[in-house]
N, C-alpha and C. Protein backbone atom coordinates (compact mmCIF):
# COMPACT_ATOMS: atom_id res chain seq x y z
N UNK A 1 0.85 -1.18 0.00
CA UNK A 1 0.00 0.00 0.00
C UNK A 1 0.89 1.24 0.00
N UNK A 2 0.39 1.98 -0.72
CA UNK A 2 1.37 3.66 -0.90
C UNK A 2 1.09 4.05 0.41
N UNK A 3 2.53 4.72 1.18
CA UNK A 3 2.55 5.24 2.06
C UNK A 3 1.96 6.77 2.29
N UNK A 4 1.56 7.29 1.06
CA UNK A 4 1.04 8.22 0.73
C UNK A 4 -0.38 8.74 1.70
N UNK A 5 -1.29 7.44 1.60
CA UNK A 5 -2.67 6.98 2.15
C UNK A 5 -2.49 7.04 3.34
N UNK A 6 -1.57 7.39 4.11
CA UNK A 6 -1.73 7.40 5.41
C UNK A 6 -1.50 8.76 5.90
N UNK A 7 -1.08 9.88 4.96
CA UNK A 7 -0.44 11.47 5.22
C UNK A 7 -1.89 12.28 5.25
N UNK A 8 -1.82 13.08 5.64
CA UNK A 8 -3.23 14.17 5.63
C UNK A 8 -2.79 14.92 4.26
N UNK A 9 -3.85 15.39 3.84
CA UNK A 9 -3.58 16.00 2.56
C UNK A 9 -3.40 17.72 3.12
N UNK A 10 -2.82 18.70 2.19
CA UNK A 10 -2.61 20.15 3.08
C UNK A 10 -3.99 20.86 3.78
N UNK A 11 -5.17 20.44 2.64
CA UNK A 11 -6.64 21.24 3.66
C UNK A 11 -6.96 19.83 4.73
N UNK A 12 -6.52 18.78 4.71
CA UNK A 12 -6.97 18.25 6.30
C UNK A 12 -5.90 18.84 7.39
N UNK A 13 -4.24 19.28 6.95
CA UNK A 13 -3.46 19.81 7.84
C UNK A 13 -3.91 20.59 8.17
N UNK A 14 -4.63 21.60 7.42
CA UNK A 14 -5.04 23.03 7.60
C UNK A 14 -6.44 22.83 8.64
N UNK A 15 -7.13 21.89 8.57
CA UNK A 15 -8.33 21.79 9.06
C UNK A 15 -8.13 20.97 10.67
N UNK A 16 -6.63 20.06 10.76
CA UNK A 16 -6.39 19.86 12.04
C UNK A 16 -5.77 20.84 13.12
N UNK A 17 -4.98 21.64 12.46
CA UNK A 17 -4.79 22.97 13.06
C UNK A 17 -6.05 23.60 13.63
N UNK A 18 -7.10 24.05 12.93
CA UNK A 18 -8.10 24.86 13.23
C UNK A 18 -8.69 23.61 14.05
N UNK A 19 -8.86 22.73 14.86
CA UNK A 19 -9.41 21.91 15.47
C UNK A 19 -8.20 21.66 16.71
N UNK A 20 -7.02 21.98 16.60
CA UNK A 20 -6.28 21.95 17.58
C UNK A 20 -6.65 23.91 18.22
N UNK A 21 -6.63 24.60 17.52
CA UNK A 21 -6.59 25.78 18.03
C UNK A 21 -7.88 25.69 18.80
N UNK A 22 -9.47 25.12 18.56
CA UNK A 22 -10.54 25.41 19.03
C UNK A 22 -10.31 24.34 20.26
N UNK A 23 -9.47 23.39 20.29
CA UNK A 23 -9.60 22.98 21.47
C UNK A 23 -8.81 23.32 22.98
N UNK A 24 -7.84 24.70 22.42
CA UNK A 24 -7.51 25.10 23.69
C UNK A 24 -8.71 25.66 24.17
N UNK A 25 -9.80 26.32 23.58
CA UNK A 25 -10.55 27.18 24.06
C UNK A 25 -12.03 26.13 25.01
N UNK A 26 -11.65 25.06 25.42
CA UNK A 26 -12.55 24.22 25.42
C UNK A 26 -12.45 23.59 26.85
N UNK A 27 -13.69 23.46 27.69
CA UNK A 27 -13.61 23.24 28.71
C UNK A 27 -13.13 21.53 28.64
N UNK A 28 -12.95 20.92 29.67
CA UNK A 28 -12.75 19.38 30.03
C UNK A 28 -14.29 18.66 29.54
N UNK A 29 -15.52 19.29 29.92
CA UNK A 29 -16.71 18.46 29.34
C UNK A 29 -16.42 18.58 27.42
N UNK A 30 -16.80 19.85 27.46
CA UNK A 30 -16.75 19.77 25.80
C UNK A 30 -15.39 19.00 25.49
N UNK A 31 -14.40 19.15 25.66
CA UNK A 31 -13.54 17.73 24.99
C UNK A 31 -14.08 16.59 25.18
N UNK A 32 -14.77 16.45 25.97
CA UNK A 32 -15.08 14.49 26.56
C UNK A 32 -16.23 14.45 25.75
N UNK A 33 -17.17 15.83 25.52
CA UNK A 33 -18.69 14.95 24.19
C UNK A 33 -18.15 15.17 23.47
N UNK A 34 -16.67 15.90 22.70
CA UNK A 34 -16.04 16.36 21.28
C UNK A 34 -15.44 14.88 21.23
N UNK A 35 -14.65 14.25 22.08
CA UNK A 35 -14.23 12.90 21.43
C UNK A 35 -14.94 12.05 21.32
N UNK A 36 -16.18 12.18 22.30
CA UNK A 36 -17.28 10.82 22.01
C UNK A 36 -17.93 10.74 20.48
N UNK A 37 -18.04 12.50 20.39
CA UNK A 37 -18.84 12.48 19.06
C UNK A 37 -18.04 11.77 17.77
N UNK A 38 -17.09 12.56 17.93
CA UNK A 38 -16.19 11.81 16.78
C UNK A 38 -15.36 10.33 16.85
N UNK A 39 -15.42 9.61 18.15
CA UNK A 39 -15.59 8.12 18.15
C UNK A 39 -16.67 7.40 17.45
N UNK A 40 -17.89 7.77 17.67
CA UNK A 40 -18.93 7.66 17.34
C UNK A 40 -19.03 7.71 16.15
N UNK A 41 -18.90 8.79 14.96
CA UNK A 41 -18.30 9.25 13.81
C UNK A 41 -17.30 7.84 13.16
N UNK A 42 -16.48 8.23 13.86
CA UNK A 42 -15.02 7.14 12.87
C UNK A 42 -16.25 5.62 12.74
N UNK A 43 -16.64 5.03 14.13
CA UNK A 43 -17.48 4.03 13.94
C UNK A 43 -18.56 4.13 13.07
N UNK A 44 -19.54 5.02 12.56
CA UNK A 44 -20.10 4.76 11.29
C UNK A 44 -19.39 5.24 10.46
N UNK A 45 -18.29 5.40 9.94
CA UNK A 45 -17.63 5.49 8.88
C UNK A 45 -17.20 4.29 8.66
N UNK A 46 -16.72 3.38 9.36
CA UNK A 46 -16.50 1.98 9.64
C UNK A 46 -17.26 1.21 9.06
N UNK A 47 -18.97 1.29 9.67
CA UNK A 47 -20.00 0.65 9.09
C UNK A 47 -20.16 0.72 7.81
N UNK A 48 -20.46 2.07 7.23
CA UNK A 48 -20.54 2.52 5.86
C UNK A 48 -19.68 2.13 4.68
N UNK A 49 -18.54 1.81 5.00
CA UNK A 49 -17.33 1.64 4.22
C UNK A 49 -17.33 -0.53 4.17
N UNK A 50 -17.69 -0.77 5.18
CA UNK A 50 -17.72 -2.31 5.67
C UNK A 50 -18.95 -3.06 4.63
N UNK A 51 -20.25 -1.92 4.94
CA UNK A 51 -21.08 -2.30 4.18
C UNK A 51 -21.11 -1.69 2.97
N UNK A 52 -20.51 -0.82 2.19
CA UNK A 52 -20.34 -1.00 0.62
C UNK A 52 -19.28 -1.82 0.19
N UNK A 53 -18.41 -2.39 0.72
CA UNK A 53 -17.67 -3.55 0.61
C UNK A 53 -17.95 -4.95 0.17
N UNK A 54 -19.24 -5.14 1.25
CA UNK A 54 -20.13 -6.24 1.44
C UNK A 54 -21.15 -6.08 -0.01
N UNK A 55 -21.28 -4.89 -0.59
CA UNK A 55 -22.44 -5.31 -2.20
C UNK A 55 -21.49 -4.64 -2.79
N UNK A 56 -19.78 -4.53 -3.01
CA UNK A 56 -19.55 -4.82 -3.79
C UNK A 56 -18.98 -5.96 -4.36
N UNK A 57 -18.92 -6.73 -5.15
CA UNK A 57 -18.56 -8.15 -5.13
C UNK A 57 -16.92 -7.94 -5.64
N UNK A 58 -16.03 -8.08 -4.87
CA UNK A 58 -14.94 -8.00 -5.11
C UNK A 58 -14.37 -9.26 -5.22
């Protein structure tokens, strides 16, 4: 696999910056529902990707 696929492209660098900057401004709760949400997130991306896998017949 190209090692490529694993680098952020420059607007996700640009877009983890602006997500590191908003989280100094962020109490201890809002980080703890900000990571649940996006645990939550990665896991249906998981599903979604698992199940177009599953009808495509590879």
């Amino acid at each position: 696999m190209d090692s490529s696929a694993f680098e952020l492209t420059l607007e996700q660098e640009f877009q983890m910056r602006l997500m590191e900057e908003s989280a100094q401004n962020m109490s201890r709760e809002q980080m703890i529902e900000t990571l649940i949400q996006a645990s939550r997130l990665l896991m249906v991306k998981d599903n979604v990707i698992r199940n177009m896998l599953k009808q495509c017949a590879l």
